[in-house]
PDB file of N, CA and C in Angstrom:
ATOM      1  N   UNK A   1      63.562-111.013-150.366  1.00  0.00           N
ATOM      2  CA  UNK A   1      64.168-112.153-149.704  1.00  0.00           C
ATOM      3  C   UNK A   1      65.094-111.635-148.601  1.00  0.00           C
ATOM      4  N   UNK A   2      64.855-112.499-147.498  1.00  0.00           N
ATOM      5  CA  UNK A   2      65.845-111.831-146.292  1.00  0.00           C
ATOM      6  C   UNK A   2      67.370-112.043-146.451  1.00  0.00           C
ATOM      7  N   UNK A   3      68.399-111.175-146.113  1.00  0.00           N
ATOM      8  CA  UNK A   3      69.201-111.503-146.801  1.00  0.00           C
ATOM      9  C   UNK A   3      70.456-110.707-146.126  1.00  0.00           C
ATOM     10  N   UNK A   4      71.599-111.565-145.855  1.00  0.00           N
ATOM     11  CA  UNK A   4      72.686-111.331-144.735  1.00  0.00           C
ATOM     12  C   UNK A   4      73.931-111.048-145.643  1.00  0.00           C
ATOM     13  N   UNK A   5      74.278-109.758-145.206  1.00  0.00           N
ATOM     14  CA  UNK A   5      75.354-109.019-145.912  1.00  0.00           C
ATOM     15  C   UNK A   5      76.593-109.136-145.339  1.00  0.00           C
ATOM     16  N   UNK A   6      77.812-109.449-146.058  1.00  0.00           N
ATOM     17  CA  UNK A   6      79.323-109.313-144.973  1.00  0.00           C
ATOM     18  C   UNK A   6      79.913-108.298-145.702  1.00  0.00           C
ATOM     19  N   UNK A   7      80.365-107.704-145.028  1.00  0.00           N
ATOM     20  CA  UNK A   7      81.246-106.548-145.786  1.00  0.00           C
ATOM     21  C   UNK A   7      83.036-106.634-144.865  1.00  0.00           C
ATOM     22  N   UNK A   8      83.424-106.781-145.538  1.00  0.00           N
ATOM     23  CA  UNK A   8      85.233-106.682-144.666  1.00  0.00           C
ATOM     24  C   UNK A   8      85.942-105.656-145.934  1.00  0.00           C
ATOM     25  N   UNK A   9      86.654-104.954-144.763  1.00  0.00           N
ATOM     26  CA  UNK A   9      87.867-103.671-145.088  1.00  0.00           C
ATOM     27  C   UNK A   9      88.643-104.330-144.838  1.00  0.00           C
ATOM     28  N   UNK A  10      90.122-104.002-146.058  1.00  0.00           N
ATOM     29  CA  UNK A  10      91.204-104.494-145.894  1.00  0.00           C
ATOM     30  C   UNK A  10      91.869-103.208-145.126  1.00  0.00           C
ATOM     31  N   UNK A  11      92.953-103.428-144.469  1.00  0.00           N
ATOM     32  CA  UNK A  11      93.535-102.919-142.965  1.00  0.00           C
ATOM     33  C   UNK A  11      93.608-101.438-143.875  1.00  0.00           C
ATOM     34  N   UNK A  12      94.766-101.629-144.069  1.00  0.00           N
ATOM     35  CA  UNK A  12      95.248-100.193-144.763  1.00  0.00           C
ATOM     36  C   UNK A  12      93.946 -99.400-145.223  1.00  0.00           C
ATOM     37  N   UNK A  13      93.256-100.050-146.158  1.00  0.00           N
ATOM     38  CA  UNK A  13      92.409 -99.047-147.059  1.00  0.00           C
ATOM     39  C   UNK A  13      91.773 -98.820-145.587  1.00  0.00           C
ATOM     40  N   UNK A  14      90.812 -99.444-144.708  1.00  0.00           N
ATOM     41  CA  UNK A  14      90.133 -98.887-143.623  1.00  0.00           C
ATOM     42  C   UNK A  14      90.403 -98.036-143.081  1.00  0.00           C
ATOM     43  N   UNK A  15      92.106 -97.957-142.271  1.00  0.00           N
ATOM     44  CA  UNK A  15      92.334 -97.040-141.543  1.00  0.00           C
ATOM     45  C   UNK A  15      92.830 -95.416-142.491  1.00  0.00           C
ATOM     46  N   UNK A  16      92.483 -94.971-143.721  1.00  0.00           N
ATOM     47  CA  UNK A  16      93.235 -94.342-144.576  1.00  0.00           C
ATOM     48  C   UNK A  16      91.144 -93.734-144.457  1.00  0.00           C
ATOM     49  N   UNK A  17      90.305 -94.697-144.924  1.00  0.00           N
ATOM     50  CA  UNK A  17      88.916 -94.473-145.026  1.00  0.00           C
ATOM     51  C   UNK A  17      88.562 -93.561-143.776  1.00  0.00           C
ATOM     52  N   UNK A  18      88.526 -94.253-142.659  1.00  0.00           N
ATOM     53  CA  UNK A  18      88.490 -93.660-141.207  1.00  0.00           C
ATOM     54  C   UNK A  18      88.829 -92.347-141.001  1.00  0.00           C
ATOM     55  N   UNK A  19      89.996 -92.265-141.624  1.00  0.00           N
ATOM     56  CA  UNK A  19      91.050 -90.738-141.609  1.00  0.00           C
ATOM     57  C   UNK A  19      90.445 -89.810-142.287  1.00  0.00           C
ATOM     58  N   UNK A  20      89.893 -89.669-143.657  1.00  0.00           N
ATOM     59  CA  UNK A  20      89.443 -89.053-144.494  1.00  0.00           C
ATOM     60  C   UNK A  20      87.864 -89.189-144.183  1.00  0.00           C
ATOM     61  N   UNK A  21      87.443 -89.789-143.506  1.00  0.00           N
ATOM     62  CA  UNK A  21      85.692 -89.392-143.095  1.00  0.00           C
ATOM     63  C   UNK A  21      84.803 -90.475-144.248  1.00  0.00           C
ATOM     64  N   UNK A  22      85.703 -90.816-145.228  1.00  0.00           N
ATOM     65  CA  UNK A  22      84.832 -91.590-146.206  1.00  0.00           C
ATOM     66  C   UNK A  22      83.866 -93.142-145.528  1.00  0.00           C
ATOM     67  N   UNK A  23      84.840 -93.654-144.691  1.00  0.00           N
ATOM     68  CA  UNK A  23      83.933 -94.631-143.874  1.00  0.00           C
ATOM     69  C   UNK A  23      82.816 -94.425-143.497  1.00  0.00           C
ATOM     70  N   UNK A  24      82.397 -93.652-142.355  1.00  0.00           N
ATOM     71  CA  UNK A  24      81.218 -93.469-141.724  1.00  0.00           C
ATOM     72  C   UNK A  24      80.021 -93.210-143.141  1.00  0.00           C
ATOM     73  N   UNK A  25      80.719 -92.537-143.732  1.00  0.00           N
ATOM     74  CA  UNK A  25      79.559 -91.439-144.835  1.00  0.00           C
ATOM     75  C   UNK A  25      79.578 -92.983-145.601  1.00  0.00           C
ATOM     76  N   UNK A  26      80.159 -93.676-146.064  1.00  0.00           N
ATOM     77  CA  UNK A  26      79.695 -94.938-147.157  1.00  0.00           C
ATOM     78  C   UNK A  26      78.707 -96.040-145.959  1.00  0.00           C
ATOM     79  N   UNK A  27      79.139 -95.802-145.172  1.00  0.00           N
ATOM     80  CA  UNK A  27      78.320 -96.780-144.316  1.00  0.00           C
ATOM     81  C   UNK A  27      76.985 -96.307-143.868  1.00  0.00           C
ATOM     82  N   UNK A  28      77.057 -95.483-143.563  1.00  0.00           N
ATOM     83  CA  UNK A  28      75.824 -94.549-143.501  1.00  0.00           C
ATOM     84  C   UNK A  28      74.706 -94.593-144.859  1.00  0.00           C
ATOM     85  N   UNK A  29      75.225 -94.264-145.733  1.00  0.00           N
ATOM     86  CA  UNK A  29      74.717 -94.626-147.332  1.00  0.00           C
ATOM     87  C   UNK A  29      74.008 -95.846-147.309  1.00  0.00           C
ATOM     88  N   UNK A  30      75.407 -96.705-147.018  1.00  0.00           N
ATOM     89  CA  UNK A  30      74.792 -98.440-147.060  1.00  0.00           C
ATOM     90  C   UNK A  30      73.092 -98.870-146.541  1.00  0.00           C
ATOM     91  N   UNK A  31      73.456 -98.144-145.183  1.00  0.00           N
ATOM     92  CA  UNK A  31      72.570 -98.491-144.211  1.00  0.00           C
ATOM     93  C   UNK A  31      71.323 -97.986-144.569  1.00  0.00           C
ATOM     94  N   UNK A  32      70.795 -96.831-145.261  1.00  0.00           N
ATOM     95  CA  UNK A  32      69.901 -95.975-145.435  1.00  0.00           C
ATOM     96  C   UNK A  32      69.602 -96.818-146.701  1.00  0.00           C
ATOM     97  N   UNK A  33      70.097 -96.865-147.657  1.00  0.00           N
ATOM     98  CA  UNK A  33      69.737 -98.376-148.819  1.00  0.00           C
ATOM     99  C   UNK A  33      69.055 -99.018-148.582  1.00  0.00           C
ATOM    100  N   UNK A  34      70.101 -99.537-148.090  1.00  0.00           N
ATOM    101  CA  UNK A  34      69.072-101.485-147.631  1.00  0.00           C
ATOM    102  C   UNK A  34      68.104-101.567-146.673  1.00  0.00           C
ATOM    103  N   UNK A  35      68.200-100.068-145.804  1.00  0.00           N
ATOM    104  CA  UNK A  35      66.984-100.396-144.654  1.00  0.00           C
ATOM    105  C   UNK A  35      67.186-101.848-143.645  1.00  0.00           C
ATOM    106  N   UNK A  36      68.522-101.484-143.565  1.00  0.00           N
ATOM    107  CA  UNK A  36      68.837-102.935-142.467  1.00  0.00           C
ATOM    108  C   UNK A  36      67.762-103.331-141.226  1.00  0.00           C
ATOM    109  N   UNK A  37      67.424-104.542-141.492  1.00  0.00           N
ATOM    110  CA  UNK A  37      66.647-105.217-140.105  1.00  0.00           C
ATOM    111  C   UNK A  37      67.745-104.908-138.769  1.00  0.00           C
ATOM    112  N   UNK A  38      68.640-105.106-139.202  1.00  0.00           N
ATOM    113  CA  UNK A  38      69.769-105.123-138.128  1.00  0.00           C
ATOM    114  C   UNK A  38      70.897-105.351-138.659  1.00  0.00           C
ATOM    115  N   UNK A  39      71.855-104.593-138.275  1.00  0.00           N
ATOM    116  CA  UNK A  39      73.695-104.378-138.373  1.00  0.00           C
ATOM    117  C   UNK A  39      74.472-104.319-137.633  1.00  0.00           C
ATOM    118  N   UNK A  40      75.399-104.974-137.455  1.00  0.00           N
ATOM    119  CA  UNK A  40      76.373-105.090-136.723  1.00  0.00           C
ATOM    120  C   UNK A  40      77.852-105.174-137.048  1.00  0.00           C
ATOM    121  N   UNK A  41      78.357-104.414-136.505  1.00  0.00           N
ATOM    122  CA  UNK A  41      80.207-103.972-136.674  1.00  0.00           C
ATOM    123  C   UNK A  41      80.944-104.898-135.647  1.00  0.00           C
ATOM    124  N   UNK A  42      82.286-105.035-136.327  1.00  0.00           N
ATOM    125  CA  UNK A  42      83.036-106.385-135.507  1.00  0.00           C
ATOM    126  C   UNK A  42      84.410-106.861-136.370  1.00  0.00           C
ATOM    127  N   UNK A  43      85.164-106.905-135.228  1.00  0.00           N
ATOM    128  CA  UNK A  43      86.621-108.064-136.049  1.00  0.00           C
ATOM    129  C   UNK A  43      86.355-108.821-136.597  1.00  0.00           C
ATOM    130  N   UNK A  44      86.252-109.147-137.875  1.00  0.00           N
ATOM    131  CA  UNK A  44      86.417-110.336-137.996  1.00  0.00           C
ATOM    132  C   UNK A  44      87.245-111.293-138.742  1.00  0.00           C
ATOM    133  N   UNK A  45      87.979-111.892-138.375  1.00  0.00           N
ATOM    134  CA  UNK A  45      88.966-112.903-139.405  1.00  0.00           C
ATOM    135  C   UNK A  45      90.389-111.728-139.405  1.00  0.00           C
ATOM    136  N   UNK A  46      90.372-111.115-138.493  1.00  0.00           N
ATOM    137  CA  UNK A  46      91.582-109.696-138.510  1.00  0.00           C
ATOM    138  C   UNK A  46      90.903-108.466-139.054  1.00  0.00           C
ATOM    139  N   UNK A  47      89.529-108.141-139.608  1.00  0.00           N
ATOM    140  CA  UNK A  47      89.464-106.684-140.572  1.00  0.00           C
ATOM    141  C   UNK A  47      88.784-106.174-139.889  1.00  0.00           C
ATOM    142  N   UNK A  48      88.306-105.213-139.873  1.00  0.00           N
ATOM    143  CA  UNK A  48      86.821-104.435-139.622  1.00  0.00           C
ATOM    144  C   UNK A  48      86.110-104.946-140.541  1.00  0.00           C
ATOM    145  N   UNK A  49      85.001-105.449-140.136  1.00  0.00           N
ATOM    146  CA  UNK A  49      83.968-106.243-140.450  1.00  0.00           C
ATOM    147  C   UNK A  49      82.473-105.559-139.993  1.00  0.00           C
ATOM    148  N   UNK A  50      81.619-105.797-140.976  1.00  0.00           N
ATOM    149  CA  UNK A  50      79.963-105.223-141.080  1.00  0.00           C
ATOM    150  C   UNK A  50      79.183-106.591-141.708  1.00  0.00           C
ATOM    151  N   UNK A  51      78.073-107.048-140.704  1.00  0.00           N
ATOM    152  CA  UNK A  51      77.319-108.318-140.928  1.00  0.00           C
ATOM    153  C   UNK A  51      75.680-107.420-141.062  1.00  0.00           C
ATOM    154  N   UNK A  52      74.967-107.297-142.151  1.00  0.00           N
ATOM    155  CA  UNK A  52      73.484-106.514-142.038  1.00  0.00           C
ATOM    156  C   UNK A  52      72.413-107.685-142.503  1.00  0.00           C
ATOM    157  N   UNK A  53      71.732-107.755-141.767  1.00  0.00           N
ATOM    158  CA  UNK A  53      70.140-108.424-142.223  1.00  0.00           C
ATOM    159  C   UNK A  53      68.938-107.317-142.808  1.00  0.00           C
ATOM    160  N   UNK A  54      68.903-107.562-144.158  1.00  0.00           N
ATOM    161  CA  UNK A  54      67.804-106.647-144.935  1.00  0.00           C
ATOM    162  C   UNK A  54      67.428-107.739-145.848  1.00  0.00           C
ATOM    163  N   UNK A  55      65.827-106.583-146.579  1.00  0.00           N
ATOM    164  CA  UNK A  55      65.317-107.602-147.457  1.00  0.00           C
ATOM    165  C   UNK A  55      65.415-107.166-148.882  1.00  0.00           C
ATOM    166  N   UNK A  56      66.175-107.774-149.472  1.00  0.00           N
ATOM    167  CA  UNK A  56      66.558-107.757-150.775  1.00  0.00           C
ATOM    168  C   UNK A  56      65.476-108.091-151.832  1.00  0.00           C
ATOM    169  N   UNK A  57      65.248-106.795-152.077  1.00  0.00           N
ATOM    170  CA  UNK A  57      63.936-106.717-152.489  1.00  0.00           C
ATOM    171  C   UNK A  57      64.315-107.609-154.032  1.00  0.00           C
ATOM    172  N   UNK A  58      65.139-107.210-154.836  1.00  0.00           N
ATOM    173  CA  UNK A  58      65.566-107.781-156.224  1.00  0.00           C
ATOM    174  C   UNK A  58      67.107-108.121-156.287  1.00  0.00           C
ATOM    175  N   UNK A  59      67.550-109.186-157.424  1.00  0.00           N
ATOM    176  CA  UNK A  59      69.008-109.291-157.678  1.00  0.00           C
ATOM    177  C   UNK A  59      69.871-108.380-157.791  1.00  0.00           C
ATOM    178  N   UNK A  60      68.752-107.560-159.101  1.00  0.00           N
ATOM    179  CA  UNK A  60      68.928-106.400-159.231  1.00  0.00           C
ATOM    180  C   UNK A  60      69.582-105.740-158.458  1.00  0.00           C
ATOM    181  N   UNK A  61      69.169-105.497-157.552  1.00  0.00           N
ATOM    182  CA  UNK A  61      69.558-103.952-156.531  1.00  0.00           C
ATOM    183  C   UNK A  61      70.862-104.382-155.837  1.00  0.00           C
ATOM    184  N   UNK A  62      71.765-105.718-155.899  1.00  0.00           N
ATOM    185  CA  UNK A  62      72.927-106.078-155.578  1.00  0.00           C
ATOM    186  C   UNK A  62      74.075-105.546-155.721  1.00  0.00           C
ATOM    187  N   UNK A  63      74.016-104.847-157.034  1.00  0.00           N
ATOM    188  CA  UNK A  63      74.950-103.661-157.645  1.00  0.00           C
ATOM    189  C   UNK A  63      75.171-102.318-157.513  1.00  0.00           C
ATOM    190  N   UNK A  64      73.829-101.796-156.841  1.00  0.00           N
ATOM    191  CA  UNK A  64      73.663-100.726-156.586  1.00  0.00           C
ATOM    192  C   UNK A  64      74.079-100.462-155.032  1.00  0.00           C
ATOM    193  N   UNK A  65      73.854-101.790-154.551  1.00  0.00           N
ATOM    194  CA  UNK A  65      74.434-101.891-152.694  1.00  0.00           C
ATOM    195  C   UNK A  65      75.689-102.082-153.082  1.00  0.00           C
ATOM    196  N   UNK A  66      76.383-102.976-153.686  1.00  0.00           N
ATOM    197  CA  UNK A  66      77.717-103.382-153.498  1.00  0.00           C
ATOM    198  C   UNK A  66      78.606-102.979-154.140  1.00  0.00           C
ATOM    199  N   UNK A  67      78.466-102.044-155.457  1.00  0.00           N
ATOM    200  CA  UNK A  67      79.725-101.016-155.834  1.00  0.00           C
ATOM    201  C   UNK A  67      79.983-100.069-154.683  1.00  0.00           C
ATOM    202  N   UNK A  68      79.376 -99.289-154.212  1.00  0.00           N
ATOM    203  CA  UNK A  68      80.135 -98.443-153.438  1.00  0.00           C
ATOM    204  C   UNK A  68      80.766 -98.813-152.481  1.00  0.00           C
ATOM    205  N   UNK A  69      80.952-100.206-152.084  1.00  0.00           N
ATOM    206  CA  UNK A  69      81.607-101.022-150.988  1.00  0.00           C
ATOM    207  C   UNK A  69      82.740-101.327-151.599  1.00  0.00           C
ATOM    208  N   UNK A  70      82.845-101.928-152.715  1.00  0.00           N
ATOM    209  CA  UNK A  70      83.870-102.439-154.024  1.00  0.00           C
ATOM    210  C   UNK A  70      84.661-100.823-154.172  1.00  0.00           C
ATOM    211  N   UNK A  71      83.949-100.222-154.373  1.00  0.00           N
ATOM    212  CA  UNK A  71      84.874 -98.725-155.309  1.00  0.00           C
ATOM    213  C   UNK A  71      85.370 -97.581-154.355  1.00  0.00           C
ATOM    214  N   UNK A  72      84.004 -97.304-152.774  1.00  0.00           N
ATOM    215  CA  UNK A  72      84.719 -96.654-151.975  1.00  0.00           C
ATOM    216  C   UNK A  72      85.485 -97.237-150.735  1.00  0.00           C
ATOM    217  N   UNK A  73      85.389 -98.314-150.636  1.00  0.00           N
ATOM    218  CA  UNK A  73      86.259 -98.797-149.265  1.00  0.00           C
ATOM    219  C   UNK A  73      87.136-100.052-149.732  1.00  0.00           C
ATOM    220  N   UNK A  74      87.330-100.424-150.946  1.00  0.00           N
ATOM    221  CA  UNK A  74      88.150-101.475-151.670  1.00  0.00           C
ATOM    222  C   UNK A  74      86.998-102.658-150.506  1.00  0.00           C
ATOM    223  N   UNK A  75      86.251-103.122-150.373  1.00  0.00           N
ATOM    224  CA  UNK A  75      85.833-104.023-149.662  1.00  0.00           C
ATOM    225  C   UNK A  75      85.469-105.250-150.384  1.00  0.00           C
ATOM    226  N   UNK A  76      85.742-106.256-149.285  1.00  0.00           N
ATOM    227  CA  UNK A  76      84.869-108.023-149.762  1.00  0.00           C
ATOM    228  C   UNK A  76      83.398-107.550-149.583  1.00  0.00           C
ATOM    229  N   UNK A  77      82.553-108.052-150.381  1.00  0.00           N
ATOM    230  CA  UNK A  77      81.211-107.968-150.027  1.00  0.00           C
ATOM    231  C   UNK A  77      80.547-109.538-149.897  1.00  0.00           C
ATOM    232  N   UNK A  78      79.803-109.714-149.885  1.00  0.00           N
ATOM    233  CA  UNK A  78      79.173-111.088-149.911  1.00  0.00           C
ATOM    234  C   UNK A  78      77.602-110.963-149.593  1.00  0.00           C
ATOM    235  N   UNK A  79      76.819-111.643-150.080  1.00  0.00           N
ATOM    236  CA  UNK A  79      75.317-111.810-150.183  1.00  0.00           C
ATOM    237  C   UNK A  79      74.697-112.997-150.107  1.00  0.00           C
ATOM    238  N   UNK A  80      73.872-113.594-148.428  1.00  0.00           N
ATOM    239  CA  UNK A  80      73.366-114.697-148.636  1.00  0.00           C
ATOM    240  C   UNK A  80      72.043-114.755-148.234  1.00  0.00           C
ATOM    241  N   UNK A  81      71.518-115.632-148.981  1.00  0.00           N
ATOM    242  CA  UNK A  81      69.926-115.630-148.673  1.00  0.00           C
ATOM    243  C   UNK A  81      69.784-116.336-146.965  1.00  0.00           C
ATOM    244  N   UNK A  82      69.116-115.704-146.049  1.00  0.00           N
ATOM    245  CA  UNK A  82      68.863-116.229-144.682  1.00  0.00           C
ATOM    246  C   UNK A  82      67.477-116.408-144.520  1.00  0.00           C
ATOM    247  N   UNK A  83      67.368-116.957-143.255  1.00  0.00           N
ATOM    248  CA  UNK A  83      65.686-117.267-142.745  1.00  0.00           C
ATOM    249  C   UNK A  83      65.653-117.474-140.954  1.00  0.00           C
ATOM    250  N   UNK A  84      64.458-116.824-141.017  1.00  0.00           N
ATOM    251  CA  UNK A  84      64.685-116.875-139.232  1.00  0.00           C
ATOM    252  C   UNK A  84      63.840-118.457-138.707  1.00  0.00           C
ATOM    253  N   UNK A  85      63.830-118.678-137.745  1.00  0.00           N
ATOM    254  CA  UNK A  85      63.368-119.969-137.354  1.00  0.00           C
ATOM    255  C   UNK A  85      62.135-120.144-137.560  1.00  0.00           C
ATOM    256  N   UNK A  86      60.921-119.137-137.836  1.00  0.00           N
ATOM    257  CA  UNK A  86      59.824-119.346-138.051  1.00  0.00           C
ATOM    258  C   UNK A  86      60.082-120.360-139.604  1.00  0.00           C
ATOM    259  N   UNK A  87      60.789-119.233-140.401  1.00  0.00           N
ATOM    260  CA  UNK A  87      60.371-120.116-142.034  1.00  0.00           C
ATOM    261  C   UNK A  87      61.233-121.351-141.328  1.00  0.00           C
ATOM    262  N   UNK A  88      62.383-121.258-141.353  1.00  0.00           N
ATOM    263  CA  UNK A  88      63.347-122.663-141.156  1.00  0.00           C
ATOM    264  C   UNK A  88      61.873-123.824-140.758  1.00  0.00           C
ATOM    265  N   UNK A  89      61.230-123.401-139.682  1.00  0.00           N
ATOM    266  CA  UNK A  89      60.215-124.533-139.612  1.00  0.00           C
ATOM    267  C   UNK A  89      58.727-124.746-140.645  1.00  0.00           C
ATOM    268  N   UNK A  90      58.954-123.779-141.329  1.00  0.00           N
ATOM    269  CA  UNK A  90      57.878-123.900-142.474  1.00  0.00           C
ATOM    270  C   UNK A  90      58.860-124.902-143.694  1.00  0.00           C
ATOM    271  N   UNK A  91      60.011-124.456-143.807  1.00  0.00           N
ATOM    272  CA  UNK A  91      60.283-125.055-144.961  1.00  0.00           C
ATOM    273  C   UNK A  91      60.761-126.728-144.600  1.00  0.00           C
ATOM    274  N   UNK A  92      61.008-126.642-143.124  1.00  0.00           N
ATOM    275  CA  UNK A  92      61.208-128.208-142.588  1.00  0.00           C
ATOM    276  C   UNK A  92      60.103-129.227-142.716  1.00  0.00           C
TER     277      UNK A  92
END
């Protein structure tokens, strides 16, 4: 299922992550995981913010993407099912 990821760093832990090299290398990880359709980095709402479109192959594998976001960067994660305009007009 296609499926749109938010990830936000809280300030401190980010810039402490950044310093110590652990950022790039967990994000890097992330990315090689999920096999992102596409990712994108950005402010958002005040944090450093990461928005990825991949296909979530099982529920399953939700835990295996989103602890190391939870445990190495203290991060919000979030997981929503998306659709590009082709289905949007199949399921309309």
């Amino acid at each position: 299922m296609r499926t749109l990821m938010k990830v936000q760093l809280p300030i401190e832990a980010g810039s402490r992550e950044i310093k110590d090299g652990t950022l790039p290398e967990i994000v890097r990880k992330t990315l090689d995981t999920i096999q992102a359709q596409a990712a994108y980095f950005m402010a958002l709402d005040g944090h450093r913010s990461m928005i990825a479109v991949f296909d979530l192959k099982s529920p399953s594998d939700i835990p295996r993407i989103a602890e190391p976001l939870f445990m190495g960067l203290n991060a919000s994660v979030e997981f929503m099912p998306c659709m590009n305009a082709e289905e949007l007009r199949t399921g309309l």
